[in-house]
N, C-alpha and C. Protein backbone atom coordinates (compact mmCIF):
# COMPACT_ATOMS: atom_id res chain seq x y z
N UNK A 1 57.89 -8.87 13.45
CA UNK A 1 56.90 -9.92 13.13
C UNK A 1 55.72 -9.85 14.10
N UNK A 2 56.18 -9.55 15.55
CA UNK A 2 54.94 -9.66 16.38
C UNK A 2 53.77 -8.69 16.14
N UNK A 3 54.57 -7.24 15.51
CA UNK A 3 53.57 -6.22 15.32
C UNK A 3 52.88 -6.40 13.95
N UNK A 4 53.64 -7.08 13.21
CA UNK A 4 52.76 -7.20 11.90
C UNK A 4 51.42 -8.13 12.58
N UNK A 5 52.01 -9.04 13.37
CA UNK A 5 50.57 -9.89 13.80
C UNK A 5 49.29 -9.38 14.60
N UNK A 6 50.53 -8.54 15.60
CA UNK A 6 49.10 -7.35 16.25
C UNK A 6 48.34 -6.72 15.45
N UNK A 7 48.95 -5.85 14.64
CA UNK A 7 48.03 -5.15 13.34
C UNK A 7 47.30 -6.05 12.88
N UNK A 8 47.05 -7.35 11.89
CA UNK A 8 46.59 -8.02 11.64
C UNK A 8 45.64 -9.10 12.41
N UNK A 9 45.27 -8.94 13.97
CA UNK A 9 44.46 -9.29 14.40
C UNK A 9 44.24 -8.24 15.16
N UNK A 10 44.37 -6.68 14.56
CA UNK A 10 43.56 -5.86 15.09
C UNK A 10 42.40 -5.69 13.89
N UNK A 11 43.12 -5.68 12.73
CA UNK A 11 42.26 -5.71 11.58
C UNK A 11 41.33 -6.80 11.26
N UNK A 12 41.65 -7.70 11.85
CA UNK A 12 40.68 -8.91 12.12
C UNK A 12 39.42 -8.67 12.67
N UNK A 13 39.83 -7.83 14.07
CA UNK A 13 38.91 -8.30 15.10
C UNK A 13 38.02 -6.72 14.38
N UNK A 14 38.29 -5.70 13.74
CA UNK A 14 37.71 -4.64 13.27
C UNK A 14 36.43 -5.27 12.60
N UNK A 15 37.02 -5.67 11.66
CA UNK A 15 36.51 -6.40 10.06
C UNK A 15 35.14 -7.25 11.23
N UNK A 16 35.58 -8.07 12.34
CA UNK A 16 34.31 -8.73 12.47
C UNK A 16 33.70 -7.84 12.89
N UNK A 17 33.69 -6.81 13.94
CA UNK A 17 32.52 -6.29 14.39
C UNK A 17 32.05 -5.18 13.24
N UNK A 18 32.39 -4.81 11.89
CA UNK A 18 31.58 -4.34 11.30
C UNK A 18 30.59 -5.31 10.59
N UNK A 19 31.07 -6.29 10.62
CA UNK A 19 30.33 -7.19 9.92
C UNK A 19 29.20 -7.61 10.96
N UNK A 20 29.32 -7.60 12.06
CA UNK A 20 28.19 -7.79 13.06
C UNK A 20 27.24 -6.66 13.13
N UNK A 21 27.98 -5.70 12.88
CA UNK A 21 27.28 -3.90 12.58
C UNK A 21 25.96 -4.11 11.58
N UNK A 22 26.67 -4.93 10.36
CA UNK A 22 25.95 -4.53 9.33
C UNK A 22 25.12 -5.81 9.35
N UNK A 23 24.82 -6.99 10.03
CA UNK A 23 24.36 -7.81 10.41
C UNK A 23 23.26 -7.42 10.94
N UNK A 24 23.27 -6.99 12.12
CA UNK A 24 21.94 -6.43 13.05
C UNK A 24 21.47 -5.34 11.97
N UNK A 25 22.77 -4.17 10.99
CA UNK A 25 21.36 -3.42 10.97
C UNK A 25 20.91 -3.75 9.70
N UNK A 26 21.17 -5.30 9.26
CA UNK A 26 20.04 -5.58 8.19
C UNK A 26 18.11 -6.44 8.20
N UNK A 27 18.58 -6.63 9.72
CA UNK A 27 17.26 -6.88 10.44
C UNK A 27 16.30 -6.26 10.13
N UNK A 28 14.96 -6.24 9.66
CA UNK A 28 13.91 -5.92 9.66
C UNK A 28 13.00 -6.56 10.91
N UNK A 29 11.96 -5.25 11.22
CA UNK A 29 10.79 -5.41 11.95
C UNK A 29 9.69 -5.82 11.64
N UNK A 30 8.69 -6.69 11.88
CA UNK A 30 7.47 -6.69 11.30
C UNK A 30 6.61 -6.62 12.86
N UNK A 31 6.10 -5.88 12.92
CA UNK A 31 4.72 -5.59 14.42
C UNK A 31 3.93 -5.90 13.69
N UNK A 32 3.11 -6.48 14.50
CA UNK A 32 1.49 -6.97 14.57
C UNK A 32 0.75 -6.08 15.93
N UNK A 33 -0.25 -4.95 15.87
CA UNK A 33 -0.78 -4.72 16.27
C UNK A 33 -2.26 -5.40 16.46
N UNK A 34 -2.56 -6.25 17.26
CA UNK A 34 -3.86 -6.92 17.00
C UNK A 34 -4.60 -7.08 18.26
N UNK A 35 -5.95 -7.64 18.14
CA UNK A 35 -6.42 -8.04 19.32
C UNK A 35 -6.10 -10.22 19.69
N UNK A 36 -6.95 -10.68 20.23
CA UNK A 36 -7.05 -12.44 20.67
C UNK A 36 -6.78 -13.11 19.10
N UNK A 37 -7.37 -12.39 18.11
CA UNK A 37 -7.13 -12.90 16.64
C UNK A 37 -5.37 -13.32 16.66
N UNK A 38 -5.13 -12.64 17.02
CA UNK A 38 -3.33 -12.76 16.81
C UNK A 38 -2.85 -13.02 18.30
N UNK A 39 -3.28 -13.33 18.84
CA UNK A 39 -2.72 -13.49 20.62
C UNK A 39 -2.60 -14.33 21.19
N UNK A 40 -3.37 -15.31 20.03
CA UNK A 40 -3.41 -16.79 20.66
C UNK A 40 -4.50 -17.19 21.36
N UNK A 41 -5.59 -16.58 21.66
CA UNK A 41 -6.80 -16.94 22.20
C UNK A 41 -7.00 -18.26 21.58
N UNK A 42 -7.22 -19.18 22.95
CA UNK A 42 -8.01 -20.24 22.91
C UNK A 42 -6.98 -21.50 22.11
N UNK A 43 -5.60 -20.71 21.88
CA UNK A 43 -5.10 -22.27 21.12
C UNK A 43 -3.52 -21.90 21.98
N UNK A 44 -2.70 -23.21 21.42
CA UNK A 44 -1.55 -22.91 21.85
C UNK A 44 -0.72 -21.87 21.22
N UNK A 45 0.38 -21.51 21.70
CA UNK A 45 1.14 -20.67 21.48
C UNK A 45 1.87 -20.62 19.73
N UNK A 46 2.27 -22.32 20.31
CA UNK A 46 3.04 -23.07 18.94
C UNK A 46 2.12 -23.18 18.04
N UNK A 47 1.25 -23.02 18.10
CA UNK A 47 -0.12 -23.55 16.13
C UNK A 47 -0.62 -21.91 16.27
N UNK A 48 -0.40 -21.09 16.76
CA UNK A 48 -0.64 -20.04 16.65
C UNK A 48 -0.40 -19.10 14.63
N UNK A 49 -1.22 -18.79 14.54
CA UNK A 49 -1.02 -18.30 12.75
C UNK A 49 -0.08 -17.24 13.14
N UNK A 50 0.78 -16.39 14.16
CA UNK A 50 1.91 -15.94 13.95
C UNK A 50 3.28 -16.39 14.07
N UNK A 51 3.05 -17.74 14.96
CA UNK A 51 4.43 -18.68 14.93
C UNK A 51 3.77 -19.53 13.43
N UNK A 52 3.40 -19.39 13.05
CA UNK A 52 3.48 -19.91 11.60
C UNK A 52 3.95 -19.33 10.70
N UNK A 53 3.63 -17.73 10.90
CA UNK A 53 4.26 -17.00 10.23
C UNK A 53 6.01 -16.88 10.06
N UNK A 54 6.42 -16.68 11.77
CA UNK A 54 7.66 -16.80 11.74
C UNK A 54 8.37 -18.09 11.09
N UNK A 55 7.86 -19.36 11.27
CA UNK A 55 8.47 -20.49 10.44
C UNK A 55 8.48 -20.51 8.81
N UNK A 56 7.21 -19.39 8.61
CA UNK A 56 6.89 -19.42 6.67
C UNK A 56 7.83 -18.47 6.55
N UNK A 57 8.46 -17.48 7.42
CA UNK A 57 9.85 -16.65 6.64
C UNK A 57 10.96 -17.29 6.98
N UNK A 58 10.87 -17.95 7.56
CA UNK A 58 12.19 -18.94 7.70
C UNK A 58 12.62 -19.76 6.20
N UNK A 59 10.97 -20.60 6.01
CA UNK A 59 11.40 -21.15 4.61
C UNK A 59 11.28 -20.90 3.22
N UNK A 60 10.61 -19.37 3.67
CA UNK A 60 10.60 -18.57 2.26
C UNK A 60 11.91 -17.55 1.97
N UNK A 61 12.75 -17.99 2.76
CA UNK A 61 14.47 -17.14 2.99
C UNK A 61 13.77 -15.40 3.46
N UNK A 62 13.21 -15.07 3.75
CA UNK A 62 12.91 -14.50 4.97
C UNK A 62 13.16 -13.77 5.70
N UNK A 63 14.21 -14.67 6.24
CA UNK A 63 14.66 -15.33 7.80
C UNK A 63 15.47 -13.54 8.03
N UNK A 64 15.52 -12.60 7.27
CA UNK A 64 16.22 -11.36 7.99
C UNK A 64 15.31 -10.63 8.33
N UNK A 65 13.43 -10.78 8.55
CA UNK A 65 12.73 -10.13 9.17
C UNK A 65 12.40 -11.15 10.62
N UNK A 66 12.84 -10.23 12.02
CA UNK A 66 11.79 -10.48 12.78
C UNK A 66 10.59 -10.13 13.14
N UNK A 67 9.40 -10.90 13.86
CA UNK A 67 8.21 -10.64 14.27
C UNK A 67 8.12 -10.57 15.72
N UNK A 68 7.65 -9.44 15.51
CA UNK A 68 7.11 -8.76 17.45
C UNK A 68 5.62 -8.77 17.10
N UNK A 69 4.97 -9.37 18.22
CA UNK A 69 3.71 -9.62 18.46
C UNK A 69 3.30 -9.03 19.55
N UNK A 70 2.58 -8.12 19.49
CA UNK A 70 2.31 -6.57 20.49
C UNK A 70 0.78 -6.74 20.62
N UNK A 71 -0.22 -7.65 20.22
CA UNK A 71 -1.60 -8.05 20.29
C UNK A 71 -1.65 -8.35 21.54
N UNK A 72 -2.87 -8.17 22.27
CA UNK A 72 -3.82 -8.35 23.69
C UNK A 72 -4.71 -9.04 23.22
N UNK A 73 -5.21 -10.14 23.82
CA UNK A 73 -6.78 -10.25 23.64
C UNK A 73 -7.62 -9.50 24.70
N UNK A 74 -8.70 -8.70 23.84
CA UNK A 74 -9.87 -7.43 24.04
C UNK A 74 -9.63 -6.42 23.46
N UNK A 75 -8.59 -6.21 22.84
CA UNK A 75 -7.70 -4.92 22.38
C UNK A 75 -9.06 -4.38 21.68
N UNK A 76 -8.96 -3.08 21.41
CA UNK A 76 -9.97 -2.55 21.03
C UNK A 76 -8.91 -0.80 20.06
N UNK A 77 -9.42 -0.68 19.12
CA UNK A 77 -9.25 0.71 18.22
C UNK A 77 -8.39 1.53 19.17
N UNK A 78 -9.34 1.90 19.87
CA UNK A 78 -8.95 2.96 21.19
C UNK A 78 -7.78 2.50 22.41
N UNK A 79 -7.44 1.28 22.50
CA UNK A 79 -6.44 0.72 23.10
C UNK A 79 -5.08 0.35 22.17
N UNK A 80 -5.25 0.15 20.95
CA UNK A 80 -4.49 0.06 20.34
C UNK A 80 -3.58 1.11 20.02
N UNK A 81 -4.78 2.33 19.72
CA UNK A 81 -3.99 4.03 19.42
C UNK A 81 -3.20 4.42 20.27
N UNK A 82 -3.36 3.96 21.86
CA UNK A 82 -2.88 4.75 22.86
C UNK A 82 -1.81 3.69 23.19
N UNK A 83 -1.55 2.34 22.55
CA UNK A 83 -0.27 1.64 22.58
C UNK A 83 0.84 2.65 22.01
N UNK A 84 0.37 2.66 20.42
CA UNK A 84 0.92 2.96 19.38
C UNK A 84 2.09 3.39 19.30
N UNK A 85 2.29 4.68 20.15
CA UNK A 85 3.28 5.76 19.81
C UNK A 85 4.62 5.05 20.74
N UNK A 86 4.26 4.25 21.74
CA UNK A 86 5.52 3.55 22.57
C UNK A 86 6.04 2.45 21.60
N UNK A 87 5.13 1.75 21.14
CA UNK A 87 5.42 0.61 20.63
C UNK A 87 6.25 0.42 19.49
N UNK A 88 5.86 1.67 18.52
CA UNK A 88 6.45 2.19 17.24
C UNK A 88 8.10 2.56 17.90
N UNK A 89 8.41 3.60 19.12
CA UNK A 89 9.17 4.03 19.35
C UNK A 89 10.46 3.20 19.95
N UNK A 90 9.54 1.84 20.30
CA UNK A 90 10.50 0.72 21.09
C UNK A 90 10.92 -0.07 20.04
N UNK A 91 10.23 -0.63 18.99
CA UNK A 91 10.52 -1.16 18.17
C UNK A 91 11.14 -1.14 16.81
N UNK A 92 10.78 0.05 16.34
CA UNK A 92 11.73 1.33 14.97
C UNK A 92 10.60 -0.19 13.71
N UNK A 93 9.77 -0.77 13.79
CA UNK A 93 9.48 -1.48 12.84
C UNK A 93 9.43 -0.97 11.77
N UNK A 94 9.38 -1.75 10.56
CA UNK A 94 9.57 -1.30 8.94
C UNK A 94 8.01 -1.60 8.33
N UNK A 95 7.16 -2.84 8.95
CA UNK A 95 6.15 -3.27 8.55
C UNK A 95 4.79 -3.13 10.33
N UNK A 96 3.90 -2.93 9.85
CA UNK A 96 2.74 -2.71 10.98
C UNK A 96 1.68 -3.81 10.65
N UNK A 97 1.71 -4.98 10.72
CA UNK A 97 0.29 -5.36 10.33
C UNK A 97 -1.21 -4.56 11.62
N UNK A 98 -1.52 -3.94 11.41
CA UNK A 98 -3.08 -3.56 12.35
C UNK A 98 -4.41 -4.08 12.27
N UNK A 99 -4.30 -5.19 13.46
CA UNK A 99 -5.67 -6.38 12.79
C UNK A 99 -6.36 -6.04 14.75
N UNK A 100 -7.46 -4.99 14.12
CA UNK A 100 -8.34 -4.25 15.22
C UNK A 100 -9.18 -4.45 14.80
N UNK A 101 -10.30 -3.80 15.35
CA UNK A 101 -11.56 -3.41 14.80
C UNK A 101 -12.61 -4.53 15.58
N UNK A 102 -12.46 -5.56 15.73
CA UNK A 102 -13.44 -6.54 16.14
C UNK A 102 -13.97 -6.39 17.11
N UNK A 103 -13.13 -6.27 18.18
CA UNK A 103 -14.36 -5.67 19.53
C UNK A 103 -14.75 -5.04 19.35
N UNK A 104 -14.53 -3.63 18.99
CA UNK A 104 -15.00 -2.11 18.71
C UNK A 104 -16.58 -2.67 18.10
N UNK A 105 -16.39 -3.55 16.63
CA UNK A 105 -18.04 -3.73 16.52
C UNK A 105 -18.68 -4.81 17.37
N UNK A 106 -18.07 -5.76 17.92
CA UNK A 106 -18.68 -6.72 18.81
C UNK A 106 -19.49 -5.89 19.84
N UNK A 107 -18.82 -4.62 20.14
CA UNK A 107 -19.26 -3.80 21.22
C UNK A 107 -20.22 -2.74 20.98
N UNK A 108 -20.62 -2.78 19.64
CA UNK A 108 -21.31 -2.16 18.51
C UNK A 108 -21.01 -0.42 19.16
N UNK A 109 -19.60 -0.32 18.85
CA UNK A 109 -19.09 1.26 18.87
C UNK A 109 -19.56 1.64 17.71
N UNK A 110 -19.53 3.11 17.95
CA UNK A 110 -19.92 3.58 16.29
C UNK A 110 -19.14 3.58 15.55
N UNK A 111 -19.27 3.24 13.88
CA UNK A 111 -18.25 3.54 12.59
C UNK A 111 -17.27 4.37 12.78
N UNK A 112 -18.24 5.23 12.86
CA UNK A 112 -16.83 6.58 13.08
C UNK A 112 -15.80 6.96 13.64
N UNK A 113 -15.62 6.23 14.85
CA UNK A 113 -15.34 6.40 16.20
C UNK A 113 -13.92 5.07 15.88
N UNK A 114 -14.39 4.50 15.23
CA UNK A 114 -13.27 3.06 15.18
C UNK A 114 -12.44 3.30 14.01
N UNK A 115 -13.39 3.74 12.65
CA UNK A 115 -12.24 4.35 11.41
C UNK A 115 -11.72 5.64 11.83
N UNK A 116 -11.90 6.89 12.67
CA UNK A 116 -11.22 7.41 13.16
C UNK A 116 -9.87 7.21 13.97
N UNK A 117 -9.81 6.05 14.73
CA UNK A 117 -9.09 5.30 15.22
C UNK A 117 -7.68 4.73 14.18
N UNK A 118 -8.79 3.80 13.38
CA UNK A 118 -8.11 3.34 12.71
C UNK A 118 -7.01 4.06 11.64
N UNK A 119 -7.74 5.09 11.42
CA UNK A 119 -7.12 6.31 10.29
C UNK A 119 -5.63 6.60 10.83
N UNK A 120 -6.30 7.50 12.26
CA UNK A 120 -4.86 7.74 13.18
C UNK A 120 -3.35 6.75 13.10
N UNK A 121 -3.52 4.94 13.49
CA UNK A 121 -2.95 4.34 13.60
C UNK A 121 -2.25 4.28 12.20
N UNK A 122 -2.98 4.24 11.09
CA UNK A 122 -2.17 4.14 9.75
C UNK A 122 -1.50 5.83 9.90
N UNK A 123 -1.75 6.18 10.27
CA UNK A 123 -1.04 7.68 10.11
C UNK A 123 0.02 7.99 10.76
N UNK A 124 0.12 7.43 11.94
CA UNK A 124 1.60 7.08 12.87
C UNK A 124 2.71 6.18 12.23
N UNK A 125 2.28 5.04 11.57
CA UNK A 125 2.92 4.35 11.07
C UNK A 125 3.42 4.77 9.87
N UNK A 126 2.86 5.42 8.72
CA UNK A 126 3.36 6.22 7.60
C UNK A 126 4.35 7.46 8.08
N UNK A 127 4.17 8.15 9.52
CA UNK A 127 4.81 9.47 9.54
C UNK A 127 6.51 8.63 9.86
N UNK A 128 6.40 7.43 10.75
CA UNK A 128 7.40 6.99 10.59
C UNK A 128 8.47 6.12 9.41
N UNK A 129 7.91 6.33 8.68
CA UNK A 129 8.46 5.43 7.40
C UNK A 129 8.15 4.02 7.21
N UNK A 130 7.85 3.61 8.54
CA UNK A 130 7.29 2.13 8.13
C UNK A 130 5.79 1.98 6.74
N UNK A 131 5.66 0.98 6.68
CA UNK A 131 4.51 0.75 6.04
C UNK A 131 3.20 0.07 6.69
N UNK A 132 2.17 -0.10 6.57
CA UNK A 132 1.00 -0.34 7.13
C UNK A 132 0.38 -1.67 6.11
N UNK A 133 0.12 -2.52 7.14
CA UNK A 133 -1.21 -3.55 6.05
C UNK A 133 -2.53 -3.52 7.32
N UNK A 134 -3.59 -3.27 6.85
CA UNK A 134 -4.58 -3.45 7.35
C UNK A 134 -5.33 -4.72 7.11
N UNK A 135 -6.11 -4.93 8.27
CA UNK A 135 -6.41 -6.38 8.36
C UNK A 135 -8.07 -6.12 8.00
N UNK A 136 -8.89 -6.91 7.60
CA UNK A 136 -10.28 -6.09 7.02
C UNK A 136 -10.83 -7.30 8.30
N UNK A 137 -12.15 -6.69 8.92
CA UNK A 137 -12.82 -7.38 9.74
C UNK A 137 -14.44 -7.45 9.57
N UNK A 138 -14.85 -8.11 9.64
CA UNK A 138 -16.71 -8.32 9.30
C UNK A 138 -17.20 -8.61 10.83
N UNK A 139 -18.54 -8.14 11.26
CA UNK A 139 -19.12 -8.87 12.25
C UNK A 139 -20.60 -9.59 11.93
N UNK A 140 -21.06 -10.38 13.14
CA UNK A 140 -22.25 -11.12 12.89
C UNK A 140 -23.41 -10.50 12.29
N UNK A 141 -24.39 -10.86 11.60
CA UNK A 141 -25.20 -10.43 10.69
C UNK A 141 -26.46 -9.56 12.16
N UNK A 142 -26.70 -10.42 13.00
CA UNK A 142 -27.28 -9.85 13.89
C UNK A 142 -27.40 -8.61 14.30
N UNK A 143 -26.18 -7.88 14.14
CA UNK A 143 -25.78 -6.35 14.67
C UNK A 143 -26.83 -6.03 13.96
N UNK A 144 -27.55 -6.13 12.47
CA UNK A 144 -28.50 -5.38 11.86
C UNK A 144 -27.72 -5.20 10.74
N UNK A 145 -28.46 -4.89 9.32
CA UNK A 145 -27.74 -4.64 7.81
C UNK A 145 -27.07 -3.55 7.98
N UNK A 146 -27.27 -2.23 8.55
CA UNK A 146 -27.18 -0.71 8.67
C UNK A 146 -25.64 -0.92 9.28
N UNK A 147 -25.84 -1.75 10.11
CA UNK A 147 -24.43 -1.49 11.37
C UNK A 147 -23.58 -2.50 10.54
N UNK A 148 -23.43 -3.32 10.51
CA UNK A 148 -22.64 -4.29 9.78
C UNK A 148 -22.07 -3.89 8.56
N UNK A 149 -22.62 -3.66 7.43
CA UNK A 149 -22.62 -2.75 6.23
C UNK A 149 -21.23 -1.46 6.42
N UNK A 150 -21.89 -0.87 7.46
CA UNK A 150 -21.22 0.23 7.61
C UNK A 150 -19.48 0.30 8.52
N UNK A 151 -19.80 -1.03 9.34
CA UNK A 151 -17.86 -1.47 9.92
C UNK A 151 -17.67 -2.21 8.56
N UNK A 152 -18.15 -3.33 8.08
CA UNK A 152 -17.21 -3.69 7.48
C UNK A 152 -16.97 -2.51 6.03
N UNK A 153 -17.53 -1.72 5.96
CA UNK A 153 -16.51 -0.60 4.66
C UNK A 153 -15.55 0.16 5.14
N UNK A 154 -15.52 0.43 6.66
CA UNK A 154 -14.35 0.67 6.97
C UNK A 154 -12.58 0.35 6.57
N UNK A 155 -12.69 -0.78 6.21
CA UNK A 155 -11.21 -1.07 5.90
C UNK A 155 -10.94 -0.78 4.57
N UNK A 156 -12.34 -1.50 3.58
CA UNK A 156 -11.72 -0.80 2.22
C UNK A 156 -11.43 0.38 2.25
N UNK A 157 -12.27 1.10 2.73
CA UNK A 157 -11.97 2.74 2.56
C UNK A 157 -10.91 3.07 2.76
N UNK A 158 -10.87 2.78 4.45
CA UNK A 158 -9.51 3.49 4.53
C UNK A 158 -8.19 2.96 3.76
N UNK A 159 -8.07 1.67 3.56
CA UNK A 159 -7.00 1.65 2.65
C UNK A 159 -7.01 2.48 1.52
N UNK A 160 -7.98 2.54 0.41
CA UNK A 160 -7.54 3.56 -0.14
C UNK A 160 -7.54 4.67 0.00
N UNK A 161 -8.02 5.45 0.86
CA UNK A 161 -7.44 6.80 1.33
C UNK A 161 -6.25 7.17 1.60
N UNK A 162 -5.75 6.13 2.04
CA UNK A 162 -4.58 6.02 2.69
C UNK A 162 -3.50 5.87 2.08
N UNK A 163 -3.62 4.87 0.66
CA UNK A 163 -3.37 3.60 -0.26
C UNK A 163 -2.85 2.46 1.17
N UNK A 164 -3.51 2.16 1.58
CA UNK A 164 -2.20 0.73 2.67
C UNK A 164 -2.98 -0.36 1.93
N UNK A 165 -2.46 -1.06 2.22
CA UNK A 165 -2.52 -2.53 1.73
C UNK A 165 -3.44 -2.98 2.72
N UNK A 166 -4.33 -4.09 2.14
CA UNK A 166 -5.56 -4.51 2.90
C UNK A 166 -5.61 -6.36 2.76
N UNK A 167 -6.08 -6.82 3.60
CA UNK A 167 -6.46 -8.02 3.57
C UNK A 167 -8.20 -7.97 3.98
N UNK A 168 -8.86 -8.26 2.40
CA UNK A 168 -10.10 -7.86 3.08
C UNK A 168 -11.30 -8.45 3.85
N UNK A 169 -11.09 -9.70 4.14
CA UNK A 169 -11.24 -10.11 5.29
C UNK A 169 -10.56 -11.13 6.17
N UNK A 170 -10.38 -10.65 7.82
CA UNK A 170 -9.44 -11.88 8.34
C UNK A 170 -9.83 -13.67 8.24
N UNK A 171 -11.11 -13.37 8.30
CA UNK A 171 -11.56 -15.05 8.50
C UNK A 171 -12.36 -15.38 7.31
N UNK A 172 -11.84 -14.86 6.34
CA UNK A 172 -11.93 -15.63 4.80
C UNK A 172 -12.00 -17.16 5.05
N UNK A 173 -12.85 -17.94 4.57
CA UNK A 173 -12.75 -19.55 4.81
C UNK A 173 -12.80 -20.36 5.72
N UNK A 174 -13.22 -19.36 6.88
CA UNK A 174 -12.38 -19.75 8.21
C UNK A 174 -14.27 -19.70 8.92
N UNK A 175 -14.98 -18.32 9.02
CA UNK A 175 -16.21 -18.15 10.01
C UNK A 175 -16.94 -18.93 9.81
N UNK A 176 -17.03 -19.68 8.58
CA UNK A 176 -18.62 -20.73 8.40
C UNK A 176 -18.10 -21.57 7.51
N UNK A 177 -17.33 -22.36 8.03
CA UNK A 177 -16.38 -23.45 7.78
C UNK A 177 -16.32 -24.74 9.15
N UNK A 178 -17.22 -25.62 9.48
CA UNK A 178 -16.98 -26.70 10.45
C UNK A 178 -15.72 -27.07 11.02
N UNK A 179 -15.56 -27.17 12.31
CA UNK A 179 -14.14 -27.36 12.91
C UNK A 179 -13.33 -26.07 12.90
N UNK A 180 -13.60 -24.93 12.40
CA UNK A 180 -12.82 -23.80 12.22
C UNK A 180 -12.93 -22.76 13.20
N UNK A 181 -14.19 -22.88 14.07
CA UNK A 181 -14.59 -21.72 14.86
C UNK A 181 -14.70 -22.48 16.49
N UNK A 182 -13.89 -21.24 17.49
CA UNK A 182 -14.18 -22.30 18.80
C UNK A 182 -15.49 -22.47 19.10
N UNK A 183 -16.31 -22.63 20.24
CA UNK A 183 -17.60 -22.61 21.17
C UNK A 183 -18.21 -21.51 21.53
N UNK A 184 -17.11 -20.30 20.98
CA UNK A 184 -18.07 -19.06 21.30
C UNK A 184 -18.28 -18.67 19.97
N UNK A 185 -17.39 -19.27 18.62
CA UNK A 185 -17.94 -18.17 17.21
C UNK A 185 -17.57 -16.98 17.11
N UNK A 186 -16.38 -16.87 17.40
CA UNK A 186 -15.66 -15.33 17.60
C UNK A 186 -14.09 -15.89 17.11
N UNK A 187 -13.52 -16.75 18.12
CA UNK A 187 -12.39 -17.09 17.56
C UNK A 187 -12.16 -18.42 16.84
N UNK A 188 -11.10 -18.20 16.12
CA UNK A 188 -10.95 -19.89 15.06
C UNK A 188 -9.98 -20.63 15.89
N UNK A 189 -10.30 -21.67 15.73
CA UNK A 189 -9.78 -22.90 16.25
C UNK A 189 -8.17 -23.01 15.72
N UNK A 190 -7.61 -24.23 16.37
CA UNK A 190 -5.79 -24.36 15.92
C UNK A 190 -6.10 -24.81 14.82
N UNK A 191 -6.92 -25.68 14.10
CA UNK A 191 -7.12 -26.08 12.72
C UNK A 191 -7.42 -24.87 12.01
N UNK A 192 -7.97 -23.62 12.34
CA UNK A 192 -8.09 -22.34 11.32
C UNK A 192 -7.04 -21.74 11.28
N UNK A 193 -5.35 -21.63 11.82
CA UNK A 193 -4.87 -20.99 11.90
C UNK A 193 -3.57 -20.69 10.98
N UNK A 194 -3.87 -21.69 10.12
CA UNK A 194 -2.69 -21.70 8.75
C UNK A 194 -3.74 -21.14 7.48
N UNK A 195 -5.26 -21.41 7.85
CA UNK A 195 -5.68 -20.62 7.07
C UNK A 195 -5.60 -18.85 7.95
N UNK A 196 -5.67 -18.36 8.73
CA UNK A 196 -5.64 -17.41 9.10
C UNK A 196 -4.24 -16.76 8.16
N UNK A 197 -3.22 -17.63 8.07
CA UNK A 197 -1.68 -16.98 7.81
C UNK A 197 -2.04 -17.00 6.40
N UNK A 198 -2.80 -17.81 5.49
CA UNK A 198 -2.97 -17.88 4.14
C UNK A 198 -3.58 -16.68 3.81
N UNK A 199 -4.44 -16.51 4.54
CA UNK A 199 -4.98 -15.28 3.85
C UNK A 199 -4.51 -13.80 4.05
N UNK A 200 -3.34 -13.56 4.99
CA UNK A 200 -2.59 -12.57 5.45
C UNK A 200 -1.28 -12.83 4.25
N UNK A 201 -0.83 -13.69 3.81
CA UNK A 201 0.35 -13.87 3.47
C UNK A 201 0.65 -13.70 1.81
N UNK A 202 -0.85 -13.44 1.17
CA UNK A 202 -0.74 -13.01 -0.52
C UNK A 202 -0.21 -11.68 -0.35
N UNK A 203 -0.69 -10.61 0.56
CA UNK A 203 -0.54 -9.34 0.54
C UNK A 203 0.27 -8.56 1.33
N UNK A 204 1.32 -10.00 2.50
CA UNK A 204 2.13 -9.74 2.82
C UNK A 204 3.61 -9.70 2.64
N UNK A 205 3.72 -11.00 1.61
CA UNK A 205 4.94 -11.15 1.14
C UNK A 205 5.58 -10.15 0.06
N UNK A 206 4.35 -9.83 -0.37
CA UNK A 206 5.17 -8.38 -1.85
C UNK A 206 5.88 -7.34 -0.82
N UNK A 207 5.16 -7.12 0.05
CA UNK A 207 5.42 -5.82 1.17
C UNK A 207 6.70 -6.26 2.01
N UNK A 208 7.46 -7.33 2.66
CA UNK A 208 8.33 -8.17 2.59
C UNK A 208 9.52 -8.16 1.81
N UNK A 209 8.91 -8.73 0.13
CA UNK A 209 10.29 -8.62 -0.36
C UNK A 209 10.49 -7.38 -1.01
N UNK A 210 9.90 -6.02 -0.94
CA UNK A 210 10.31 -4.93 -1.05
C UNK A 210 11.78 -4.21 -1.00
């Protein structure tokens, strides 16, 4: 009798840790590569549009992707690329959101120089099997029609070159909208930041429940 019981809480204790096995490895990754847009600049942590995010997969059942938030504020194309290859490698993510580009034109880098960038980063992320959403970015009209014109076609393009999925712009509703933008007009306020997740979250959830 005693050994029938040993066997049977050896088979017990088996049975749980595969079930813990297959637990962890049904976890999904989602990275956010970004700059202050996603970092929390200027608001709290908690009204942040990526802890919003994590609570909207909680109540959209979800809840088996986590979110790693790998954004700097200043991050720039060229800082992001040279994250990349650790970050991908530490994390094994399934999903990349890449929401760059804004300093690069704030800093009025050239086109080329940033969708080159940008190209690369979707290209690391595809060689690994994950998938890519690109974040689309506009800057102030000031830069001039020529310069402006020419970053913001950057994202369409490259998504379809690429095919990745695009959000085509981050601050849809958000840049010239009262109460939405802080004191400098660069970043949105804690009141912009569920619209920030609204407009990330039509073209994120198909990619999600994949």
């Amino acid at each position: 009798m005693h050994t029938v019981f040993l066997r049977l809480r050896s088979i017990l204790f088996l049975a749980l840790i595969c079930v813990g096995v297959q637990a962890q490895a049904a976890r999904n990754t989602l990275m956010i590569v970004g700059d202050s847009l996603s970092a929390a600049y200027g608001v709290q942590t908690e009204e942040a549009w990526v802890t919003l995010l994590k609570e909207r997969l909680d109540e959209e059942g979800l809840d088996q992707w986590q979110v790693v938030n790998a954004s700097i504020s200043g991050e720039t194309t060229d800082g992001g690329l040279r994250r990349l290859p650790q970050l991908l490698d530490k994390n094994d993510p399934d999903v990349v959101i890449i929401e760059l580009g804004g300093n690069d034109g704030l800093r009025g880098f050239p086109p080329g120089v940033i969708r080159k960038n940008l190209a690369s980063m979707i290209e690391q992320v595809n060689e690994t099997g994950a998938r890519a959403l690109l974040i689309g970015m506009q800057i102030p009209p000031n830069y001039g029609q020529r310069y402006t014109r020419a970053f913001a076609d950057i994202y369409p393009e490259l998504a379809q070159e690429h095919d990745t999925e695009l959000v085509p712009f981050f601050l849809e509703g958000i840049y010239d909208q009262e109460d939405m933008m802080q004191g400098d007009d660069i970043h949105p306020t804690a009141e912009a930041q569920g619209q920030l997740l609204d407009n990330v979250w039509p073209v994120l959830e198909p990619m999600l429940r994949q």
